[in-house]
N, C-alpha and C. Protein backbone atom coordinates (compact mmCIF):
# COMPACT_ATOMS: atom_id res chain seq x y z
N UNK A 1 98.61 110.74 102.59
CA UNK A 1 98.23 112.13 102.67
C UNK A 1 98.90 112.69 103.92
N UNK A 2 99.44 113.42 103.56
CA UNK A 2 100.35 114.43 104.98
C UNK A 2 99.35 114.81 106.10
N UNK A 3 99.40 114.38 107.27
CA UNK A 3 99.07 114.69 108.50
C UNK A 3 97.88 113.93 108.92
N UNK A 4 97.51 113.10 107.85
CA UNK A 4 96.47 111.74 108.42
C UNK A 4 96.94 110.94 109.34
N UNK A 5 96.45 110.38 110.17
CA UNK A 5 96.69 109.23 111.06
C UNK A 5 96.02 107.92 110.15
N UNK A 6 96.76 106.95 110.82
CA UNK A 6 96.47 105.74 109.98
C UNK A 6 95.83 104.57 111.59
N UNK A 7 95.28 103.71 110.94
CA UNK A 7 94.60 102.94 111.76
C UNK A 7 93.41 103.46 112.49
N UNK A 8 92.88 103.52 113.83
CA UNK A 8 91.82 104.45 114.18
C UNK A 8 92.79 105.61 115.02
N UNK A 9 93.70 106.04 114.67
CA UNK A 9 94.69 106.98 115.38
C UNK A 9 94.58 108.16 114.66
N UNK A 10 95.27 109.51 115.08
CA UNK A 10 95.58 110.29 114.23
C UNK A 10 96.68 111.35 114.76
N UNK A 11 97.48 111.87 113.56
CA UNK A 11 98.64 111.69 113.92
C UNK A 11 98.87 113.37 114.53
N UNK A 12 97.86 114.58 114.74
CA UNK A 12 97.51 115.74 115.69
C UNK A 12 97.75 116.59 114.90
N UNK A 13 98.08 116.52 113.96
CA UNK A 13 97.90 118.03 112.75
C UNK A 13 96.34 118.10 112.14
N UNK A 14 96.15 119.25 111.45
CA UNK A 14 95.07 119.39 111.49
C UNK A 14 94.73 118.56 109.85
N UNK A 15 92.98 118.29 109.75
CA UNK A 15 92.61 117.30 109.03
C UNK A 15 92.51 117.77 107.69
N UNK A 16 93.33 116.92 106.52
CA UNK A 16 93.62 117.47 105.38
C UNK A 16 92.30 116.89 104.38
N UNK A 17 92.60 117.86 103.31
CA UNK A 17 91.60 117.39 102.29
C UNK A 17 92.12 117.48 100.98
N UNK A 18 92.77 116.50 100.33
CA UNK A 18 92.86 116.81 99.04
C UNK A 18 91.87 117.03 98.01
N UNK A 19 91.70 117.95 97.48
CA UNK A 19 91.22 119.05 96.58
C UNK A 19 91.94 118.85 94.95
N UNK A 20 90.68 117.59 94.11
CA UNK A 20 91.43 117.95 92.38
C UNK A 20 90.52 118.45 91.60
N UNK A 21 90.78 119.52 91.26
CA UNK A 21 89.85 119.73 90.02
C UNK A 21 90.06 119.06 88.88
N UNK A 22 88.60 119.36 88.12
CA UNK A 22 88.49 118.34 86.74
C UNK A 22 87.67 119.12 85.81
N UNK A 23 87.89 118.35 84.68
CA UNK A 23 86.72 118.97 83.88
C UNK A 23 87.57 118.07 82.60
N UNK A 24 86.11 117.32 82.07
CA UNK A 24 86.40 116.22 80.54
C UNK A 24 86.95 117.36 79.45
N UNK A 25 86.56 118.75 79.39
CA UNK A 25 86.14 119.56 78.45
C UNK A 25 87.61 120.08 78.10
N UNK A 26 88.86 119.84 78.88
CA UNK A 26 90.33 120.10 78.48
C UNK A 26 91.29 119.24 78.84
N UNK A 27 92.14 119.28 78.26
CA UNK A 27 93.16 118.07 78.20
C UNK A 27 94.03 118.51 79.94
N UNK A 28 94.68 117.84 80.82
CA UNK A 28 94.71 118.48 82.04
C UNK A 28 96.31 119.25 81.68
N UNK A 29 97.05 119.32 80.81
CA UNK A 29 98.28 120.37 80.60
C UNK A 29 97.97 121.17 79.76
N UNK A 30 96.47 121.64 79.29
CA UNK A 30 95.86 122.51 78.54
C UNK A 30 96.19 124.21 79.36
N UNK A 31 96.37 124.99 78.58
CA UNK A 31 96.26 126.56 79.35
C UNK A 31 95.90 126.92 79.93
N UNK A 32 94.56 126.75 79.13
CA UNK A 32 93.35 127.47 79.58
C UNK A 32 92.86 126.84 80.80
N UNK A 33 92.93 125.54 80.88
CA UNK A 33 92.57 124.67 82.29
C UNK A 33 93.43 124.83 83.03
N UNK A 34 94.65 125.17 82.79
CA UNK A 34 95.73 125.54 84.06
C UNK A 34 95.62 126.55 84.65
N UNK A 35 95.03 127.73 83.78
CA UNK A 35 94.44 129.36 84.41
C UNK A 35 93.09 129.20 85.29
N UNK A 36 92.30 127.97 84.73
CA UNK A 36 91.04 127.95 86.03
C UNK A 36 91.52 127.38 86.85
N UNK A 37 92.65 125.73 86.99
CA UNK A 37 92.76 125.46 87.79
C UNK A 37 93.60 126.82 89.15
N UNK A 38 95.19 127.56 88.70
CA UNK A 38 95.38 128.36 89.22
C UNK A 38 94.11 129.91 89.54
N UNK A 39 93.22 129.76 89.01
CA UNK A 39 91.79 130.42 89.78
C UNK A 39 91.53 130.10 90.99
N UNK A 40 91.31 128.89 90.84
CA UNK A 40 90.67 128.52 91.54
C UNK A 40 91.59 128.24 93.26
N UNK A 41 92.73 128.08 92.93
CA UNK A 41 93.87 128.03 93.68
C UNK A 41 93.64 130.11 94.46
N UNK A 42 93.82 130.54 93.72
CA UNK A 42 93.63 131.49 94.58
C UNK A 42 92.37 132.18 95.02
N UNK A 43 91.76 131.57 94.82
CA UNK A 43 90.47 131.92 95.53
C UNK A 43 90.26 131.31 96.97
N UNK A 44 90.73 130.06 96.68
CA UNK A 44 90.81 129.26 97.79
C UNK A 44 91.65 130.42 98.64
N UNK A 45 92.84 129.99 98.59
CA UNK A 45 94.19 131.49 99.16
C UNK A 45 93.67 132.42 99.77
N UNK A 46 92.83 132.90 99.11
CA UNK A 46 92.05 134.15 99.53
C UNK A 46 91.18 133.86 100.68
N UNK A 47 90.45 132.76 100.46
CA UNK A 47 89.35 132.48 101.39
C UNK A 47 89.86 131.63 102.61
N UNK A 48 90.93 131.13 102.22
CA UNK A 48 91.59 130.04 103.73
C UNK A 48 92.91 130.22 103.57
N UNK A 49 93.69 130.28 104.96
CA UNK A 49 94.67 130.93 104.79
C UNK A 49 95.57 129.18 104.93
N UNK A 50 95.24 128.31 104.62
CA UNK A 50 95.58 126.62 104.53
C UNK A 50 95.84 125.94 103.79
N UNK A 51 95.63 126.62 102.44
CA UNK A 51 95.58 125.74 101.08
C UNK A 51 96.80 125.47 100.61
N UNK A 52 97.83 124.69 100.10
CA UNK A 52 98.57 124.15 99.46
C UNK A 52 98.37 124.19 98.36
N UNK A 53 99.45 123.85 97.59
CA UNK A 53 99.04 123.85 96.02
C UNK A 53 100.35 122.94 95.52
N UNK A 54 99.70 121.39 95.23
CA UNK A 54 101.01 120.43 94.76
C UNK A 54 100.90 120.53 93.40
N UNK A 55 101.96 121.09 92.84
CA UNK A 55 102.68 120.59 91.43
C UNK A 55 102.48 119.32 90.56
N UNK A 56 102.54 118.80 89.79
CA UNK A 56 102.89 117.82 88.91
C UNK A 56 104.18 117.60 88.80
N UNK A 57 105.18 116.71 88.78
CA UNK A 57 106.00 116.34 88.48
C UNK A 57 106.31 117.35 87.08
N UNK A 58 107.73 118.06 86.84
CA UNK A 58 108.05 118.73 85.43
C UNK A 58 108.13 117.28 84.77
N UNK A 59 107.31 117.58 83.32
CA UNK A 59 107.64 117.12 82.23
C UNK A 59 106.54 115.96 82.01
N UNK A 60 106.14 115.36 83.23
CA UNK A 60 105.39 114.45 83.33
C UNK A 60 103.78 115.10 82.39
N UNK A 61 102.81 114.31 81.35
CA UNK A 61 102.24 114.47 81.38
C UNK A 61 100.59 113.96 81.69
N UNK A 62 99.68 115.17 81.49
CA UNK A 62 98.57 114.99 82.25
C UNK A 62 98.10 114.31 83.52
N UNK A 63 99.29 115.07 84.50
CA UNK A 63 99.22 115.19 85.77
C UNK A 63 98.39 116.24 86.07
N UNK A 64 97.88 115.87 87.50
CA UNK A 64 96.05 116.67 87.67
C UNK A 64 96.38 117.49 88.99
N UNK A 65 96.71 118.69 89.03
CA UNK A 65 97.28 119.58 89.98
C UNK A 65 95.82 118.66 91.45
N UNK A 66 96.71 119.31 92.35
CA UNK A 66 96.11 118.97 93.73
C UNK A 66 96.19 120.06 94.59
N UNK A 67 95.00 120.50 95.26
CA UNK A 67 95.13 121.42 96.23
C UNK A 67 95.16 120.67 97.77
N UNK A 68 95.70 121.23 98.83
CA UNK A 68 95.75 120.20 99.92
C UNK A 68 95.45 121.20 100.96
N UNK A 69 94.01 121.01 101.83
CA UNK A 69 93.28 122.15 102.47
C UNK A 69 93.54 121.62 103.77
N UNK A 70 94.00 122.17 104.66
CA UNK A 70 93.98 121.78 106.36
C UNK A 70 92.66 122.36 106.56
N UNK A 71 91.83 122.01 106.99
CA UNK A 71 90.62 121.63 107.24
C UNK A 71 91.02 122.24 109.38
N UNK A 72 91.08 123.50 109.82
CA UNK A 72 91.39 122.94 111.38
C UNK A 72 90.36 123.84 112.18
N UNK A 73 89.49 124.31 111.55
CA UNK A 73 87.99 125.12 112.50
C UNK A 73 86.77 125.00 111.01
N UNK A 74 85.47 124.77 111.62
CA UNK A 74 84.58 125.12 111.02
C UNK A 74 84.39 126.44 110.44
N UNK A 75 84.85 127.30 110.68
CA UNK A 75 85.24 128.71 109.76
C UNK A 75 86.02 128.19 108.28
N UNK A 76 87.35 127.75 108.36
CA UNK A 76 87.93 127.25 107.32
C UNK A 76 87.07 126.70 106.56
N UNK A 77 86.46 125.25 107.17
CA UNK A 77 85.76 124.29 106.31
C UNK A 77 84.38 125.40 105.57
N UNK A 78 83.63 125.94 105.82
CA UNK A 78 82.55 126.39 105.71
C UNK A 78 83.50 127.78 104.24
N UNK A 79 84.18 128.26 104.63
CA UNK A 79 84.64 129.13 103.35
C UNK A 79 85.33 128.09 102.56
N UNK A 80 85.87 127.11 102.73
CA UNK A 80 86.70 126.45 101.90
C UNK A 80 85.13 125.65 101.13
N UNK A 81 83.98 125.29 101.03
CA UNK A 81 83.21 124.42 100.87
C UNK A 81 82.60 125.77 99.57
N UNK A 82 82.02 126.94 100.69
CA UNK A 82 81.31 127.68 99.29
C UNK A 82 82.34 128.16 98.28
N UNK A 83 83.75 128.52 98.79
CA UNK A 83 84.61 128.75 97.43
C UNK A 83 84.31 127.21 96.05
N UNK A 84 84.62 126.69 96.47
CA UNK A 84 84.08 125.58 95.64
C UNK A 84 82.79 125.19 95.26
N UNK A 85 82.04 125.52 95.79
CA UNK A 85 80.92 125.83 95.33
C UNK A 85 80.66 127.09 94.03
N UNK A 86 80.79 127.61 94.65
CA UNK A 86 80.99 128.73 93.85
C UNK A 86 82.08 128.50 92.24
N UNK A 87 82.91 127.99 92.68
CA UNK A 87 84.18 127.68 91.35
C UNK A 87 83.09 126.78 90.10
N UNK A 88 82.32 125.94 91.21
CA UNK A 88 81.83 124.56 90.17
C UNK A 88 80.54 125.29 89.73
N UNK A 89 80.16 125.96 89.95
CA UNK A 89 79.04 126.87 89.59
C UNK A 89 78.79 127.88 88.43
N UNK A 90 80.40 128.33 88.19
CA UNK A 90 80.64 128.62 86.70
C UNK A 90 80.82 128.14 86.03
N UNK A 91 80.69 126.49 85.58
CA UNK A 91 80.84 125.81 84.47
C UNK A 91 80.45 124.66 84.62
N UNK A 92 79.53 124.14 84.08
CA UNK A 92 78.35 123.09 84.37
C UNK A 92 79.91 121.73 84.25
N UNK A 93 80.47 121.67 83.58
CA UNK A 93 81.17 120.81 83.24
C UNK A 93 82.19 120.82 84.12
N UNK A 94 82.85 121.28 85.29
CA UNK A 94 83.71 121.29 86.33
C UNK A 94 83.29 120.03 87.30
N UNK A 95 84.09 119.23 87.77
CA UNK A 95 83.74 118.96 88.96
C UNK A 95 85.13 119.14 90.11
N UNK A 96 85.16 118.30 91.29
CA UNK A 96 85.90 118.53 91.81
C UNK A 96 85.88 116.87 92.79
N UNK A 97 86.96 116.37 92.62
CA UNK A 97 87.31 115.71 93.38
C UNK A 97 87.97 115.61 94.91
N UNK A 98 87.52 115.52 95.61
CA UNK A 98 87.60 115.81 97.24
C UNK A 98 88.24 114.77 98.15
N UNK A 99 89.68 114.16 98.72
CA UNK A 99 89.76 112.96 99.27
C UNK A 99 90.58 113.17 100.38
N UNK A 100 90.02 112.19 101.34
CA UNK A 100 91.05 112.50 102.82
C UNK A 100 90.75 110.82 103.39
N UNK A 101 91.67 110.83 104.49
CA UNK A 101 91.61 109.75 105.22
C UNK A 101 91.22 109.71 106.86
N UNK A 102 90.17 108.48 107.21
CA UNK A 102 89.35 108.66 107.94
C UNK A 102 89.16 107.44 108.33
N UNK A 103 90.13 106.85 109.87
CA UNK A 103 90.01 105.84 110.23
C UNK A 103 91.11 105.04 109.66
N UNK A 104 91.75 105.57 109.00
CA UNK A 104 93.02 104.57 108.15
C UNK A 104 92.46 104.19 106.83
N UNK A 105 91.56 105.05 106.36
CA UNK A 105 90.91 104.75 105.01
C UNK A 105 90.69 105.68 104.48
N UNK A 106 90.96 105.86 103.12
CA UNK A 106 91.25 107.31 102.11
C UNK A 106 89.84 106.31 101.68
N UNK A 107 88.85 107.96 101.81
CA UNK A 107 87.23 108.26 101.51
C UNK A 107 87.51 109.32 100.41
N UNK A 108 86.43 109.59 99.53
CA UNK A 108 86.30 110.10 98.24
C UNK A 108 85.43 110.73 98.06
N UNK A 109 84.65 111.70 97.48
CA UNK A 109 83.69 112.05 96.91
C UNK A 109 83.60 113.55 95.99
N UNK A 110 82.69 113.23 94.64
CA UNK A 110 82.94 113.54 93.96
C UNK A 110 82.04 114.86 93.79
N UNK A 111 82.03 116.49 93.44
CA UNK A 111 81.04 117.74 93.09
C UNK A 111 80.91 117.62 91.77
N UNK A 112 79.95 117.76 91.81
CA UNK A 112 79.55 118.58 90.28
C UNK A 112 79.25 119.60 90.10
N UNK A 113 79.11 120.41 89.04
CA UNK A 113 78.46 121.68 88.86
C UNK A 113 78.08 122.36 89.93
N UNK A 114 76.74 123.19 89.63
CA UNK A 114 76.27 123.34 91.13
C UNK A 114 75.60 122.48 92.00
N UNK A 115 75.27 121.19 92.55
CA UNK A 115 75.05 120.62 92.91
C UNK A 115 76.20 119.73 93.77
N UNK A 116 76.12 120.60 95.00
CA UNK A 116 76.79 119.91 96.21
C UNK A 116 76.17 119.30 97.28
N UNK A 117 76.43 118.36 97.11
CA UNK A 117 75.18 117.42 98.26
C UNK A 117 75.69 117.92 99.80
N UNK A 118 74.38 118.11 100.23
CA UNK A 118 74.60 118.69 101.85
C UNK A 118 75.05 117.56 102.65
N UNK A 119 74.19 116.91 102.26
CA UNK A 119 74.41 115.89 103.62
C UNK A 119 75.74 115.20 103.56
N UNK A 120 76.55 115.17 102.27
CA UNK A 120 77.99 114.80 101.94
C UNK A 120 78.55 115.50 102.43
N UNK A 121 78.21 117.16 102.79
CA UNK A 121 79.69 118.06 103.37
C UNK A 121 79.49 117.52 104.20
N UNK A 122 78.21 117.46 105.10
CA UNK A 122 77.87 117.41 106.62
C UNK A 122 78.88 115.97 107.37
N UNK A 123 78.92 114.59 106.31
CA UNK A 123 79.66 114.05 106.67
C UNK A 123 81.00 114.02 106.57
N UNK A 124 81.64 114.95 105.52
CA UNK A 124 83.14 115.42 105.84
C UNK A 124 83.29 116.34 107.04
N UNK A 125 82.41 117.64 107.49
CA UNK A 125 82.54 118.09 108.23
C UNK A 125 82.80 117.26 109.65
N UNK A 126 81.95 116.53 109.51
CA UNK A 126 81.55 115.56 111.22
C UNK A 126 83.26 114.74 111.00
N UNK A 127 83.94 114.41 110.26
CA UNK A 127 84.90 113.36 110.32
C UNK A 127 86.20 114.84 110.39
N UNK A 128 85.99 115.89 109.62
CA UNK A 128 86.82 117.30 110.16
C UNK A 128 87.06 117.79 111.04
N UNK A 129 85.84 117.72 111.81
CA UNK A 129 85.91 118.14 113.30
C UNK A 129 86.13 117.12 114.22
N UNK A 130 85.70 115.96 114.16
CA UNK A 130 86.54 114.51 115.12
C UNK A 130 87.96 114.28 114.98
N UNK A 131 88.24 114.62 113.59
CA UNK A 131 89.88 114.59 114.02
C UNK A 131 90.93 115.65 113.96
N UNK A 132 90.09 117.15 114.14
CA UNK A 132 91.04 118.19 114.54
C UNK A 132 90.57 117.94 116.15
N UNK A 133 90.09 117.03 116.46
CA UNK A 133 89.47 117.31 117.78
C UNK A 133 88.35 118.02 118.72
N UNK A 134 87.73 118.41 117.32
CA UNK A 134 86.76 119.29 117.99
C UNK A 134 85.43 118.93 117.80
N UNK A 135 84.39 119.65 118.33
CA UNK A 135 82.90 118.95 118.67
C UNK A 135 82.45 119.05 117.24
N UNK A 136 81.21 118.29 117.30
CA UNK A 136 80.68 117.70 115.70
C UNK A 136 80.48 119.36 115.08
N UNK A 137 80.01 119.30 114.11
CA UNK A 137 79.42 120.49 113.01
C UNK A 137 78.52 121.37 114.20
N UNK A 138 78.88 122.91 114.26
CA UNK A 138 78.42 123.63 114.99
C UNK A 138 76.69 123.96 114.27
N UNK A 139 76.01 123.70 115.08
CA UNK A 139 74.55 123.86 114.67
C UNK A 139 74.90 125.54 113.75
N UNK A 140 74.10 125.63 112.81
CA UNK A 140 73.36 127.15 112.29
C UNK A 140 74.97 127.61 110.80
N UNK A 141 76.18 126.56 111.19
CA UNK A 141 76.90 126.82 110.36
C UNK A 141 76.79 125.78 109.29
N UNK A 142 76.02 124.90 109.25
CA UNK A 142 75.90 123.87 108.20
C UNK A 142 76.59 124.73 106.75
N UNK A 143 76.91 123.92 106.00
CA UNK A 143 76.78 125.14 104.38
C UNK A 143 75.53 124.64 103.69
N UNK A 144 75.03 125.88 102.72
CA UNK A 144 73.92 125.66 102.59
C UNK A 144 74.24 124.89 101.04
């Protein structure tokens, strides 16, 4: 993942998060799933000015687009968390796959619907803010 540090190091860019959406309910080079996934792509856009947006290989199929979020103030993280919230909230059947590296180890975890576990952001946040360098999760900004 671009700008992770490996081992207990890190390499001073700010802390990435790859971002896949999903959903069983379309084939992933389906249309209609390429118009939510690009939704959802600009919403993000809109809400963080950080987001990436990796391609699939042409031609290759059911390759699973990837969004790639620099994660570098609790402002970002906190709009980048309810946009997705919000995305998985219109369709019980969405989830979202979330992965970064932390300590020299690519960590995972998975959203569903509306149901985003707090205490799961709280520990991406705390590993977001240790390796942009900055102090743990600012009290009163938790996401709710």
């Amino acid at each position: 993942m671009p700008g992770t540090g490996t081992g207990g190091s890190y390499s001073g860019g700010p802390f990435e998060v790859v971002v896949e959406p999903r959903n069983d309910q379309y084939d992933p080079d389906d249309e209609g799933w390429r118009d939510q996934v690009a939704a959802l792509y600009a919403e993000l856009h809109d809400s963080v000015d950080t987001v990436q947006r990796s391609r699939p290989v042409a031609g290759a199929k059911g390759m699973v687009d990837q969004l790639i979020i620099a994660m570098g103030s609790a402002g970002v993280f906190t709009a980048a968390v309810e946009c997705l919230r919000a995305w998985l909230g219109r369709d019980k059947d969405r989830r979202i796959e979330l992965r970064w590296t932390q300590d020299g180890h690519e960590r995972s975890v998975t959203l569903a619907g509306a149901a985003v576990d707090t205490e799961t952001m709280r520990e991406l946040a705390r590993t977001a803010a240790a390796q942009a360098g900055g102090a743990s999760w600012p009290a009163g900004t938790v996401p709710s």
